[in-house]
PDB file of N, CA and C in Angstrom:
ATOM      1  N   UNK A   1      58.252 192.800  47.118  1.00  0.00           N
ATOM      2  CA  UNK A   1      59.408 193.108  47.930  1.00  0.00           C
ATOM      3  C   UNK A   1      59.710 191.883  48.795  1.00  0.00           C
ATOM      4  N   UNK A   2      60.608 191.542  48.940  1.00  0.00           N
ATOM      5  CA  UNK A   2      61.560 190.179  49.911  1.00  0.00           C
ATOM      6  C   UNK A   2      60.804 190.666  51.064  1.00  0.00           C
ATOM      7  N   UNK A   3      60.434 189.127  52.086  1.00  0.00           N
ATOM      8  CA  UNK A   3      60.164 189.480  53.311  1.00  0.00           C
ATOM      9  C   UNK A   3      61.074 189.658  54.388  1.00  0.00           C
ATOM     10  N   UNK A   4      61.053 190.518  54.808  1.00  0.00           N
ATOM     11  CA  UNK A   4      61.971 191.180  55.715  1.00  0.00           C
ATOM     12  C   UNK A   4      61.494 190.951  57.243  1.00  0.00           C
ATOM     13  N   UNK A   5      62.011 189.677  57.797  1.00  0.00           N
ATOM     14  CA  UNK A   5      61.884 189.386  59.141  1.00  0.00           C
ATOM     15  C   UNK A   5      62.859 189.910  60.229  1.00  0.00           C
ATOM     16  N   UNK A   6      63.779 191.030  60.087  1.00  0.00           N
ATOM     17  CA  UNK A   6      64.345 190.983  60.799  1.00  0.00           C
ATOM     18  C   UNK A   6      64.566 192.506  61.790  1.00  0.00           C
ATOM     19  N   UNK A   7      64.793 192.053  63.042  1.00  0.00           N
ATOM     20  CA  UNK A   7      64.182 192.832  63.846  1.00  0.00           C
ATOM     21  C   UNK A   7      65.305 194.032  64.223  1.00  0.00           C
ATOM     22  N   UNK A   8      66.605 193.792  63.729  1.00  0.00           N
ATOM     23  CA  UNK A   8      67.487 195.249  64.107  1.00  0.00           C
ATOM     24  C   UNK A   8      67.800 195.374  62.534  1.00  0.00           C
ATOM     25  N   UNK A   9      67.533 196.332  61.520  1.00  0.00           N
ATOM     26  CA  UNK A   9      68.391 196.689  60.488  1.00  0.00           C
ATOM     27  C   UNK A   9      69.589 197.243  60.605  1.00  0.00           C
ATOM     28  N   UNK A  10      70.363 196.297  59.038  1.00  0.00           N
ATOM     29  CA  UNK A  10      71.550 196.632  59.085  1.00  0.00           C
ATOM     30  C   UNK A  10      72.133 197.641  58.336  1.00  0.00           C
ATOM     31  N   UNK A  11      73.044 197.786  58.600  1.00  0.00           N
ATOM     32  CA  UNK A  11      73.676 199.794  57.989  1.00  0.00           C
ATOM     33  C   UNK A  11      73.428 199.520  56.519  1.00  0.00           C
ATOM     34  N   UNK A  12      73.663 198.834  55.291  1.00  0.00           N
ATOM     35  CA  UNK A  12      73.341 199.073  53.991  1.00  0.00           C
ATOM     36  C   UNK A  12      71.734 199.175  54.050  1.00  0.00           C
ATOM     37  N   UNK A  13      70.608 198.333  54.949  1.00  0.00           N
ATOM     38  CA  UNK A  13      69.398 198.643  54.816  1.00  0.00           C
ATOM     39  C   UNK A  13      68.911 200.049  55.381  1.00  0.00           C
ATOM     40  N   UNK A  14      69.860 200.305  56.477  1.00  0.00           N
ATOM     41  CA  UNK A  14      69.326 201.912  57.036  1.00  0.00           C
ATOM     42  C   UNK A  14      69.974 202.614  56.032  1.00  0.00           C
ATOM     43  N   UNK A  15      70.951 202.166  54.806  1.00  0.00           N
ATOM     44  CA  UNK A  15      71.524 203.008  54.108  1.00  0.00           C
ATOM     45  C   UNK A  15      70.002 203.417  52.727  1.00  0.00           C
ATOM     46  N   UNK A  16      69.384 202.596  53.058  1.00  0.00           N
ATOM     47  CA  UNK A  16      68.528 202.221  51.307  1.00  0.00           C
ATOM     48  C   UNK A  16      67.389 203.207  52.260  1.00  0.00           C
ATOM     49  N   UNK A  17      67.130 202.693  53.232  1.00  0.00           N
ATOM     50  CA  UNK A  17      65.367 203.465  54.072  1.00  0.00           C
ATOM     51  C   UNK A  17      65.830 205.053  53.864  1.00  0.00           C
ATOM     52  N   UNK A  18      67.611 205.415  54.750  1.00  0.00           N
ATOM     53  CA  UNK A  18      67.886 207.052  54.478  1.00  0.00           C
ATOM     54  C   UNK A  18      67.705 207.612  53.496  1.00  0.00           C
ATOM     55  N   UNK A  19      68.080 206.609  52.415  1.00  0.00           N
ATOM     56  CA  UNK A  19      68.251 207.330  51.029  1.00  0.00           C
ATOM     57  C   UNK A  19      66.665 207.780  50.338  1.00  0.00           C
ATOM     58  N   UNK A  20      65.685 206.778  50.690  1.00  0.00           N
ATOM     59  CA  UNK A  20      64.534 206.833  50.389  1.00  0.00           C
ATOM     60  C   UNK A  20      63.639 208.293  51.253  1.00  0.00           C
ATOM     61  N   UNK A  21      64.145 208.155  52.482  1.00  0.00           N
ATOM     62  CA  UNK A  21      63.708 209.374  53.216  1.00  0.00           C
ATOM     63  C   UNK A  21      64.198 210.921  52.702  1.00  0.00           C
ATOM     64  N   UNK A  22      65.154 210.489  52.420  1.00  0.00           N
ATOM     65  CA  UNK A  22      66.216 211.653  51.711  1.00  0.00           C
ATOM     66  C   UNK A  22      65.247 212.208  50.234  1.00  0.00           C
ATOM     67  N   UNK A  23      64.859 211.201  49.671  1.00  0.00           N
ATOM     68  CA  UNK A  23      64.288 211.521  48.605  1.00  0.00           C
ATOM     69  C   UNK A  23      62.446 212.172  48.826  1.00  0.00           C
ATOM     70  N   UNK A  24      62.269 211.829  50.018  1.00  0.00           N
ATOM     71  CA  UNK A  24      60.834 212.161  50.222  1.00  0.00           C
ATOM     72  C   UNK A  24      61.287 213.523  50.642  1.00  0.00           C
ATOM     73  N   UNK A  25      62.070 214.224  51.202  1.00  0.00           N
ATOM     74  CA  UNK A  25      62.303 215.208  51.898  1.00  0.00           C
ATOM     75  C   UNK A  25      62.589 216.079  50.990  1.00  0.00           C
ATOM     76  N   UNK A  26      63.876 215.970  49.882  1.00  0.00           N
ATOM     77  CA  UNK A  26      63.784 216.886  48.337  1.00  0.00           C
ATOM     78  C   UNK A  26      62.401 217.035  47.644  1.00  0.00           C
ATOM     79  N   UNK A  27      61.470 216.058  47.816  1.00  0.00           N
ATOM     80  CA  UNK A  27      60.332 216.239  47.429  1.00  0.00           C
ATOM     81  C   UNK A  27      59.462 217.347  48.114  1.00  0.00           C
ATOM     82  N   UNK A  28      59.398 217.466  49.618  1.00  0.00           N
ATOM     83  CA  UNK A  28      58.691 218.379  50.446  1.00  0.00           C
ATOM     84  C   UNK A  28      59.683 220.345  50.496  1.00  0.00           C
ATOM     85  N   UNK A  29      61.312 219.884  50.342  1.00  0.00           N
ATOM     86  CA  UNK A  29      61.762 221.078  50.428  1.00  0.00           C
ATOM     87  C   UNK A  29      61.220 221.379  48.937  1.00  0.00           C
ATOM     88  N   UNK A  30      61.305 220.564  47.787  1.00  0.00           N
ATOM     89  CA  UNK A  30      61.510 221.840  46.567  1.00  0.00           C
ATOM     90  C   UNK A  30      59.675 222.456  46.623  1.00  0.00           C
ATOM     91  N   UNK A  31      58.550 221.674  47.086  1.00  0.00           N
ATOM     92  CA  UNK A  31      57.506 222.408  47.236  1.00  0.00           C
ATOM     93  C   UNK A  31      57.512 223.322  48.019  1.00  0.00           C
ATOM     94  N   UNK A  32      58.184 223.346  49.283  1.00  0.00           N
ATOM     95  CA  UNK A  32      58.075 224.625  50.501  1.00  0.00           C
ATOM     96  C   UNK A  32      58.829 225.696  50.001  1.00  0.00           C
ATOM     97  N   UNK A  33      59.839 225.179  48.780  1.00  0.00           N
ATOM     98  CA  UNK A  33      60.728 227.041  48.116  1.00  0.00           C
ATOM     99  C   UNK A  33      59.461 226.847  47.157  1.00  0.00           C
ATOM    100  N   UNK A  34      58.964 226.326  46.484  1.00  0.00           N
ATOM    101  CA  UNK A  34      58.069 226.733  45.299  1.00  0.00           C
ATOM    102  C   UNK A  34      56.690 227.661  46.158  1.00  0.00           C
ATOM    103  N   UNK A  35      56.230 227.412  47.220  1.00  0.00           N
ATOM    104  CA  UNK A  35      54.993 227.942  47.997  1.00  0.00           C
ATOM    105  C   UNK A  35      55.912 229.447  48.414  1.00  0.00           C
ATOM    106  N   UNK A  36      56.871 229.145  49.196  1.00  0.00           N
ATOM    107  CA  UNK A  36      57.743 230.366  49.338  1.00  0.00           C
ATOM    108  C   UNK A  36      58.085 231.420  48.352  1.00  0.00           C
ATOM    109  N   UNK A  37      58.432 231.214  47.214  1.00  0.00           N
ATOM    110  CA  UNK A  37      58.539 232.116  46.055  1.00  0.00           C
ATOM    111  C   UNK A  37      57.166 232.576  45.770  1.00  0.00           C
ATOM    112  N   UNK A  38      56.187 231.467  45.777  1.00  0.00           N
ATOM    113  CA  UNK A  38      55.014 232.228  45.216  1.00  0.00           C
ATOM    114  C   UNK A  38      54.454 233.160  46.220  1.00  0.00           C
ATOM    115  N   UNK A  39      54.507 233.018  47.621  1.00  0.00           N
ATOM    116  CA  UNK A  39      54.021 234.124  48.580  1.00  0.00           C
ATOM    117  C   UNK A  39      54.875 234.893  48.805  1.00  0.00           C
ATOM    118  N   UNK A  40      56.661 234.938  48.289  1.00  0.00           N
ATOM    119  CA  UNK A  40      57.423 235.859  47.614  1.00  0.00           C
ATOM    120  C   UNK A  40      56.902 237.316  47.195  1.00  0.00           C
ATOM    121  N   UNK A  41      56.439 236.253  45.728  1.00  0.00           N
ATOM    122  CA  UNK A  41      56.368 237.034  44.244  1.00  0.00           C
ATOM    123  C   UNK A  41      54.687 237.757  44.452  1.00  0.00           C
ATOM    124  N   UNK A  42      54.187 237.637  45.301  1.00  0.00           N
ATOM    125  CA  UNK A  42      52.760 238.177  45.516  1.00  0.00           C
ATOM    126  C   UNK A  42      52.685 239.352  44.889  1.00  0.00           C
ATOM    127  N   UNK A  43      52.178 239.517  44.261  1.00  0.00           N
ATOM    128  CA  UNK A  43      51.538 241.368  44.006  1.00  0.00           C
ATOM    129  C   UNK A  43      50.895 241.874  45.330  1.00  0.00           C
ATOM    130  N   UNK A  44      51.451 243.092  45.541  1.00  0.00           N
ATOM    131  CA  UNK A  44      51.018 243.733  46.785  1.00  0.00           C
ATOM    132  C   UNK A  44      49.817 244.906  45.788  1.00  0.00           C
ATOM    133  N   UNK A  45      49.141 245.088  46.579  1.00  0.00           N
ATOM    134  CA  UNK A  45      48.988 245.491  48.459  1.00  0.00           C
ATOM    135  C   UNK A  45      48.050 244.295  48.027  1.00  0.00           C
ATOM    136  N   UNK A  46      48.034 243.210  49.252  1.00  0.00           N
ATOM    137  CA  UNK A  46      47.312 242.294  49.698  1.00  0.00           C
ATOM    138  C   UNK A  46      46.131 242.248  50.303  1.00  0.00           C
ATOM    139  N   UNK A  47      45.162 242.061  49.945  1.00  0.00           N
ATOM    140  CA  UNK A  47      43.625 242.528  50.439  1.00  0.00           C
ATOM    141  C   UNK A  47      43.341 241.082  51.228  1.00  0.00           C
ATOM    142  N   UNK A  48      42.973 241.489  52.902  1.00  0.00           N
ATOM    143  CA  UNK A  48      42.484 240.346  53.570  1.00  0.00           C
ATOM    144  C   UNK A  48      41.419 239.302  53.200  1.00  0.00           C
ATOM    145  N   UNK A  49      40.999 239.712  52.528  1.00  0.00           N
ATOM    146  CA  UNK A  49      40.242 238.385  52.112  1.00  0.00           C
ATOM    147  C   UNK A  49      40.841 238.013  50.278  1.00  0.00           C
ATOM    148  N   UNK A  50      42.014 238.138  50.333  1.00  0.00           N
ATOM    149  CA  UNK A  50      42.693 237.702  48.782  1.00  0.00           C
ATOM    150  C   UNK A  50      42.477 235.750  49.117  1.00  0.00           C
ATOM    151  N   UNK A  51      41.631 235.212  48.575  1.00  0.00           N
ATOM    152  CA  UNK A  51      41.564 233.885  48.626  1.00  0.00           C
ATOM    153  C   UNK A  51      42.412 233.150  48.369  1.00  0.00           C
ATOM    154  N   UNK A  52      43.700 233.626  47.159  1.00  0.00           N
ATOM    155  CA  UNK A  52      44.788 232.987  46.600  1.00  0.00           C
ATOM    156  C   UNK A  52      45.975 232.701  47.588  1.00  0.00           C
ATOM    157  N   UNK A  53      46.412 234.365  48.057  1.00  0.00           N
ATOM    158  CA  UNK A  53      47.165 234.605  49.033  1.00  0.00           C
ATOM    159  C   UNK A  53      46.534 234.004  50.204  1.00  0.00           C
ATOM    160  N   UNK A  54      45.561 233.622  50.676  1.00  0.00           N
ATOM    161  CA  UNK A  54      45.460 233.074  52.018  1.00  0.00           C
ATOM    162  C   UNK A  54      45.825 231.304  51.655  1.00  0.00           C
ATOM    163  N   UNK A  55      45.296 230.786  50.539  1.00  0.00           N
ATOM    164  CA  UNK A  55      45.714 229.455  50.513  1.00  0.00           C
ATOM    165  C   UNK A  55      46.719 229.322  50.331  1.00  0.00           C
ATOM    166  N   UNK A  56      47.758 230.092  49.980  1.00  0.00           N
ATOM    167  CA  UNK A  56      49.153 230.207  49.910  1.00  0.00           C
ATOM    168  C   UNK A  56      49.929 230.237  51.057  1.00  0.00           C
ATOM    169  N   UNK A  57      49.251 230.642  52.063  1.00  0.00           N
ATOM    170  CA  UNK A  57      49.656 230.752  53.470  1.00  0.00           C
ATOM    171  C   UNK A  57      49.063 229.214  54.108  1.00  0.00           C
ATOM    172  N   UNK A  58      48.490 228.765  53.924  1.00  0.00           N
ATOM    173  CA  UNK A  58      47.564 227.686  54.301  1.00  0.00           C
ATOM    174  C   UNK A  58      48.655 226.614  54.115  1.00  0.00           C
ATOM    175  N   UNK A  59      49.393 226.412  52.518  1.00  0.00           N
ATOM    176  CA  UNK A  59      50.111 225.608  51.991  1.00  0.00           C
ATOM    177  C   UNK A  59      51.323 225.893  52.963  1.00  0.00           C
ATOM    178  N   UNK A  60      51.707 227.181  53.429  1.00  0.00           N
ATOM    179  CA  UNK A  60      52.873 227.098  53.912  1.00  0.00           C
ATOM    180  C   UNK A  60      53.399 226.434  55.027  1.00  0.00           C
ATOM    181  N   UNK A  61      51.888 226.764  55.913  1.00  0.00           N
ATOM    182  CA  UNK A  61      51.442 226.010  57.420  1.00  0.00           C
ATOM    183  C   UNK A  61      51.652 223.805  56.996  1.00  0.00           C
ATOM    184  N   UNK A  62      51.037 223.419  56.188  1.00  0.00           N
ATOM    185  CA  UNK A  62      50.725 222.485  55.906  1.00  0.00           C
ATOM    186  C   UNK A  62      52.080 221.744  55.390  1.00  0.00           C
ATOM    187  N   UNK A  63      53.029 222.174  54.882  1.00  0.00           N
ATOM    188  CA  UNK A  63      54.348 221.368  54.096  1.00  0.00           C
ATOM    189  C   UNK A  63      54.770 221.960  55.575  1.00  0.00           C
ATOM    190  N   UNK A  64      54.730 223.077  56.088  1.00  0.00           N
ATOM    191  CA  UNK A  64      56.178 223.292  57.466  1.00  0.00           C
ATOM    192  C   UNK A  64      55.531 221.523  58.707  1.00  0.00           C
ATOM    193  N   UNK A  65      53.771 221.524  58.209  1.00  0.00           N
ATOM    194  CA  UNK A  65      53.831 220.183  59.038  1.00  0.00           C
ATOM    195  C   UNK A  65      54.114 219.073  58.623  1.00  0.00           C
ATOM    196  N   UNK A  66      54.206 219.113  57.209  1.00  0.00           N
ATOM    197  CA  UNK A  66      54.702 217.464  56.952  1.00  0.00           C
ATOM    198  C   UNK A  66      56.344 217.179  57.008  1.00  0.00           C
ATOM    199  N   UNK A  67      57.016 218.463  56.556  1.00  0.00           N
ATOM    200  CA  UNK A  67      58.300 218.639  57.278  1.00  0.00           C
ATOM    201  C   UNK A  67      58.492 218.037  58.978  1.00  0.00           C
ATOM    202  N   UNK A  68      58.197 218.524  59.438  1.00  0.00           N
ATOM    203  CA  UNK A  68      57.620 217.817  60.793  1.00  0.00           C
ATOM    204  C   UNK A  68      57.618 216.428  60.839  1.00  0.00           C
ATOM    205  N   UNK A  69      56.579 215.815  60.278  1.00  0.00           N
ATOM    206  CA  UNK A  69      56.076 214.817  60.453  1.00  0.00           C
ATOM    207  C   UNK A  69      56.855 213.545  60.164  1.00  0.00           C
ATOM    208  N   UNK A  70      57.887 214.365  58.649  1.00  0.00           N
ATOM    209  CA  UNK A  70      58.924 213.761  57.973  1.00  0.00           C
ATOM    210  C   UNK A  70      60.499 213.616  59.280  1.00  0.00           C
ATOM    211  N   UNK A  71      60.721 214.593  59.516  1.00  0.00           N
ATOM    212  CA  UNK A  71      61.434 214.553  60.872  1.00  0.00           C
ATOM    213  C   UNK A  71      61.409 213.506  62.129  1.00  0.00           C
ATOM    214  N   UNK A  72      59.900 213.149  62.479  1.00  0.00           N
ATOM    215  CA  UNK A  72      59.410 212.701  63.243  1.00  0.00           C
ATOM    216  C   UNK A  72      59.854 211.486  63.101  1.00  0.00           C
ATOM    217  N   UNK A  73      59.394 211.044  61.588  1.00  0.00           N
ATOM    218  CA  UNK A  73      59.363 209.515  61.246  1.00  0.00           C
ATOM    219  C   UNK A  73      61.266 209.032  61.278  1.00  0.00           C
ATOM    220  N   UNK A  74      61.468 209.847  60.789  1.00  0.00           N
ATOM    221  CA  UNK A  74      63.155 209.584  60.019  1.00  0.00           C
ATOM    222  C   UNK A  74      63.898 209.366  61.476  1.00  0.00           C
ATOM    223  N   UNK A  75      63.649 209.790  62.556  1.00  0.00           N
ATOM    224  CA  UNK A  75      64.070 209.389  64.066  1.00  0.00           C
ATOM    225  C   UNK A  75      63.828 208.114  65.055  1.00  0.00           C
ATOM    226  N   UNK A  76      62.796 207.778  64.322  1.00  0.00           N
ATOM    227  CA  UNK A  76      62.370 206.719  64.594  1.00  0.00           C
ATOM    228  C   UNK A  76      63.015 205.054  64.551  1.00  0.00           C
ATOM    229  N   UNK A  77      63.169 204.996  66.072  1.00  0.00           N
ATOM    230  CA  UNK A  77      64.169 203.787  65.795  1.00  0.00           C
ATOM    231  C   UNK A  77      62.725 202.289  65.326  1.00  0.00           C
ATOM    232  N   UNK A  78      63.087 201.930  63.987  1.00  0.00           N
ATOM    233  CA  UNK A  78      62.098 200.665  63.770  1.00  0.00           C
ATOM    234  C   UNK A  78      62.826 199.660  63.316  1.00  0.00           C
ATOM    235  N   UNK A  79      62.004 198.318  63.518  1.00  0.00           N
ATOM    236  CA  UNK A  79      62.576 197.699  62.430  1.00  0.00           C
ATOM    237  C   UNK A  79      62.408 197.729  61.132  1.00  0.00           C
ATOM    238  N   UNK A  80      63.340 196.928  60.253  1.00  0.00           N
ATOM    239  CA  UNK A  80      63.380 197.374  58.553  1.00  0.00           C
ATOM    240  C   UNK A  80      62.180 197.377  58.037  1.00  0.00           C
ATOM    241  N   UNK A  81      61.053 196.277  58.195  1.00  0.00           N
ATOM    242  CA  UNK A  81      59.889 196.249  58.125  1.00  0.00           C
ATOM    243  C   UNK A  81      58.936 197.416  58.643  1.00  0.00           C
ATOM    244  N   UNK A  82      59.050 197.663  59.495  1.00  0.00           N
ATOM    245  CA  UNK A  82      58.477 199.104  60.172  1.00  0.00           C
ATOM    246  C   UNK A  82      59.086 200.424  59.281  1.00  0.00           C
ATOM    247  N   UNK A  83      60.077 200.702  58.817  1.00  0.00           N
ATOM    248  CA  UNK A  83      60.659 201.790  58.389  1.00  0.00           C
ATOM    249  C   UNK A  83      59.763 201.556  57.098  1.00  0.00           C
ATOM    250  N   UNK A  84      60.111 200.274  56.548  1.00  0.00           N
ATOM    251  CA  UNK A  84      58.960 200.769  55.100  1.00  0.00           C
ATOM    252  C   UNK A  84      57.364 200.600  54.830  1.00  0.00           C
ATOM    253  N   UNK A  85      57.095 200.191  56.262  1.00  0.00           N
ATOM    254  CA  UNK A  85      55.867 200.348  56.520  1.00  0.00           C
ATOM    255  C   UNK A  85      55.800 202.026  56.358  1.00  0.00           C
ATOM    256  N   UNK A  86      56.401 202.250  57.240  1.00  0.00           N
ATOM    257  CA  UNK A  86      55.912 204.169  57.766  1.00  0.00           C
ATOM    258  C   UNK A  86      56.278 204.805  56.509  1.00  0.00           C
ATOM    259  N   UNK A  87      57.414 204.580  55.506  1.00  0.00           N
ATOM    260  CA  UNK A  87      57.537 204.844  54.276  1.00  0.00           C
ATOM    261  C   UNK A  87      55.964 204.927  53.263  1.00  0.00           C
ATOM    262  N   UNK A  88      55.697 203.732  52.702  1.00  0.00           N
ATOM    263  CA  UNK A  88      54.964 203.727  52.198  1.00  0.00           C
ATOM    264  C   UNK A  88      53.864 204.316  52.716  1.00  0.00           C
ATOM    265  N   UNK A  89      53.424 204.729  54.246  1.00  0.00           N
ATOM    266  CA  UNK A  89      52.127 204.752  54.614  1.00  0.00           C
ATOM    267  C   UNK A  89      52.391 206.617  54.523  1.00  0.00           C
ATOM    268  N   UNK A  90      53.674 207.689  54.584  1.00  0.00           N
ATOM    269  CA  UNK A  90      54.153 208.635  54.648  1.00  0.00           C
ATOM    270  C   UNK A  90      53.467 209.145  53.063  1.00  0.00           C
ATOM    271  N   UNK A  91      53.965 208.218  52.203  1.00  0.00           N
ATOM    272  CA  UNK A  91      54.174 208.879  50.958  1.00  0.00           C
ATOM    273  C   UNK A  91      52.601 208.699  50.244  1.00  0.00           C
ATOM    274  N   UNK A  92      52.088 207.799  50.596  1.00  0.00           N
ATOM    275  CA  UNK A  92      50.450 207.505  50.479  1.00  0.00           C
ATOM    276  C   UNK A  92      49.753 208.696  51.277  1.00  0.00           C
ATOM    277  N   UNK A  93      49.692 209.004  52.615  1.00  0.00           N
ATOM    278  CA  UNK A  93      49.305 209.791  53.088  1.00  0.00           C
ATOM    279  C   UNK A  93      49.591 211.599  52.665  1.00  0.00           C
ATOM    280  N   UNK A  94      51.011 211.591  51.911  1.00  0.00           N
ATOM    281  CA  UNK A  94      51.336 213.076  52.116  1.00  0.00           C
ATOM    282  C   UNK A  94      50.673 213.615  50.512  1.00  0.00           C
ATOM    283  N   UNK A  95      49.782 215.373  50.572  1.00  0.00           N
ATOM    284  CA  UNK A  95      49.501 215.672  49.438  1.00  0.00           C
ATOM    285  C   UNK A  95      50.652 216.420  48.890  1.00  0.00           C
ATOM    286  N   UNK A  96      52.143 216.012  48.769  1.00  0.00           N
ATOM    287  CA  UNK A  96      53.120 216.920  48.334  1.00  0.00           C
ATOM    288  C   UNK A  96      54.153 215.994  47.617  1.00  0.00           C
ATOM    289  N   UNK A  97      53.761 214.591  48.025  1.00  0.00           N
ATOM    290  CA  UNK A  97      54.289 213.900  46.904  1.00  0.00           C
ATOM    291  C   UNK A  97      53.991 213.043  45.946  1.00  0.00           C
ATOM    292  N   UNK A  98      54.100 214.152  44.545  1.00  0.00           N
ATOM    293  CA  UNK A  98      53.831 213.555  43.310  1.00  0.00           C
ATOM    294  C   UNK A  98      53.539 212.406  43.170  1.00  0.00           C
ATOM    295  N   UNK A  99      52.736 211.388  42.120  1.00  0.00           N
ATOM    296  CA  UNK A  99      52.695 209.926  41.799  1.00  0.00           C
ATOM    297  C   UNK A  99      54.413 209.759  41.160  1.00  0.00           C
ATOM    298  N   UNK A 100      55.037 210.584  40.223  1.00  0.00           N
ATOM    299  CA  UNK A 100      56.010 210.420  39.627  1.00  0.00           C
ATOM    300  C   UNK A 100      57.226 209.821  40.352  1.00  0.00           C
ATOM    301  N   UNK A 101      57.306 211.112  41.737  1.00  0.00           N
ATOM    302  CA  UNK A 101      58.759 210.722  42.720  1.00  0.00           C
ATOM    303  C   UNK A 101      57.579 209.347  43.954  1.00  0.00           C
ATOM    304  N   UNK A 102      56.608 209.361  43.771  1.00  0.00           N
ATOM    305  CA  UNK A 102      56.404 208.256  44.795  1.00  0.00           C
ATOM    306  C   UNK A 102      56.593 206.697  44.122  1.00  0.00           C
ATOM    307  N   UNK A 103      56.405 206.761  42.792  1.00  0.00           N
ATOM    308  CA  UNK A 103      57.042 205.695  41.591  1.00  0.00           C
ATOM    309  C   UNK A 103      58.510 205.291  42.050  1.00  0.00           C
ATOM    310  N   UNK A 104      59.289 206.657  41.834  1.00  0.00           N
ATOM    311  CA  UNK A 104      60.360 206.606  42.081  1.00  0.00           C
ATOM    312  C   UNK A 104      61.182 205.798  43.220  1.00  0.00           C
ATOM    313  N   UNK A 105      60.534 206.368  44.156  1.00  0.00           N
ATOM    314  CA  UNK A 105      60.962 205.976  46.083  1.00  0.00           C
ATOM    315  C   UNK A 105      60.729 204.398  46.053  1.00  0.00           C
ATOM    316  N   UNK A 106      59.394 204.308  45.579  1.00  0.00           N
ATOM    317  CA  UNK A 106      59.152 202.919  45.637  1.00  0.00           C
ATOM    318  C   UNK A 106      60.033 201.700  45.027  1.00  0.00           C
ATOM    319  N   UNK A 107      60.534 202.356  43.870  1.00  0.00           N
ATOM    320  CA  UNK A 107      61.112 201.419  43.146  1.00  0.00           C
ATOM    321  C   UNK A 107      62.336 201.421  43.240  1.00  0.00           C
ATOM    322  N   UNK A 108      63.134 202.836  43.877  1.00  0.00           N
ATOM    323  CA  UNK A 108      64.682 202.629  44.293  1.00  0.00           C
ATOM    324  C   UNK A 108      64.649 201.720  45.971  1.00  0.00           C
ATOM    325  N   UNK A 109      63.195 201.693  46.832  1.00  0.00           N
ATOM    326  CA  UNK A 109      63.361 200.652  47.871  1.00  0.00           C
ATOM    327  C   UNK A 109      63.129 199.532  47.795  1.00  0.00           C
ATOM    328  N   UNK A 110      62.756 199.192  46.644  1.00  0.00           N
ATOM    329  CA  UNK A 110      62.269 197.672  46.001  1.00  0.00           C
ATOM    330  C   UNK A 110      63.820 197.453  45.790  1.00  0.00           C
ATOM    331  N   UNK A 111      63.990 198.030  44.513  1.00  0.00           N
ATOM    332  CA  UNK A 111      65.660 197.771  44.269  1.00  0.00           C
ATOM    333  C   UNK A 111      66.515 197.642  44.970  1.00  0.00           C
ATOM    334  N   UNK A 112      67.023 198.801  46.198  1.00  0.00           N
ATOM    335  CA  UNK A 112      67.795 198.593  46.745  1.00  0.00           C
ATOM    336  C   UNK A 112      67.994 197.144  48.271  1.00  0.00           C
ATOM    337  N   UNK A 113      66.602 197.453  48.535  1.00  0.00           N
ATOM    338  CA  UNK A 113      66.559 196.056  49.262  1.00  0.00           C
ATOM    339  C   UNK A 113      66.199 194.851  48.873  1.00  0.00           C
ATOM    340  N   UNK A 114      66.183 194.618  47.372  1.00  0.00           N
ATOM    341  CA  UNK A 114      65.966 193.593  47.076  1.00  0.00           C
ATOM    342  C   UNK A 114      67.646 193.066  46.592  1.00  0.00           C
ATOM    343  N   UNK A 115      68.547 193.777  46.073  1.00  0.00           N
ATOM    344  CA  UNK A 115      70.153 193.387  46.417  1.00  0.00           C
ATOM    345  C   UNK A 115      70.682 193.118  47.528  1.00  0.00           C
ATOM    346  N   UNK A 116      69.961 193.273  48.545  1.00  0.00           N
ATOM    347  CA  UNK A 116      70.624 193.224  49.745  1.00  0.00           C
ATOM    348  C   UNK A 116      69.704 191.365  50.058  1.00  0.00           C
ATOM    349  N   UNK A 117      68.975 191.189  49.286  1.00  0.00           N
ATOM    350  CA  UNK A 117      68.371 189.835  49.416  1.00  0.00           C
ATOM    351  C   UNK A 117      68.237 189.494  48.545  1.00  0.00           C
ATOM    352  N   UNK A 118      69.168 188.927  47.551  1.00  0.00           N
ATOM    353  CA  UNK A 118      68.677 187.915  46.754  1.00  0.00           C
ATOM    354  C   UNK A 118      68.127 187.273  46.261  1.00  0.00           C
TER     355      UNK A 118
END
């Protein structure tokens, strides 16, 4: 990736970091409806110690915090360098996004900021 020295980003680069955040976030909503349907679709009556159904609840607690966390970051005034610092260190750290879409992210922020530098 181009080295990126510069200390206020500009709107096509906050356009490439949003878009990338945007894409980490479709990644965390379509797991929080997929955890949601499945503690949905539960077969009742639910027995307190159902091990399935409690990690199902566990998962729900856990994506509502990386939702969070994803929030947190995306507010964050950084520089361009900092935004894909916290990027990469987000998508390394989170267990909800795939190797496939973290391929992905990576390589539409390679791409897109590498047009913006030549």
């Amino acid at each position: 990736m181009p080295s990126l020295e510069i200390d206020k980003p500009t709107i096509k680069q906050m356009d490439v970091i949003q878009s990338a955040w945007n894409k980490i976030r479709a990644q965390l909503e379509t797991e929080k409806a997929r955890i949601y349907e499945a503690i949905g679709n539960y077969p009742s009556p639910i027995a307190a110690c159902d091990q399935q159904f409690n990690y199902l609840l566990e998962e729900q607690i856990r994506i509502s915090r990386e939702l969070h966390r994803l929030n947190e970051a995306t507010t964050a005034s950084l520089t361009i360098a900092d935004s894909i610092e916290l990027i990469d260190e987000f998508i390394r750290s989170s267990g909800y996004v795939d190797p496939e879409a973290e391929q992905t992210i990576r390589s539409y922020l390679q791409e897109g900021l590498s047009r913006l530098y030549p």
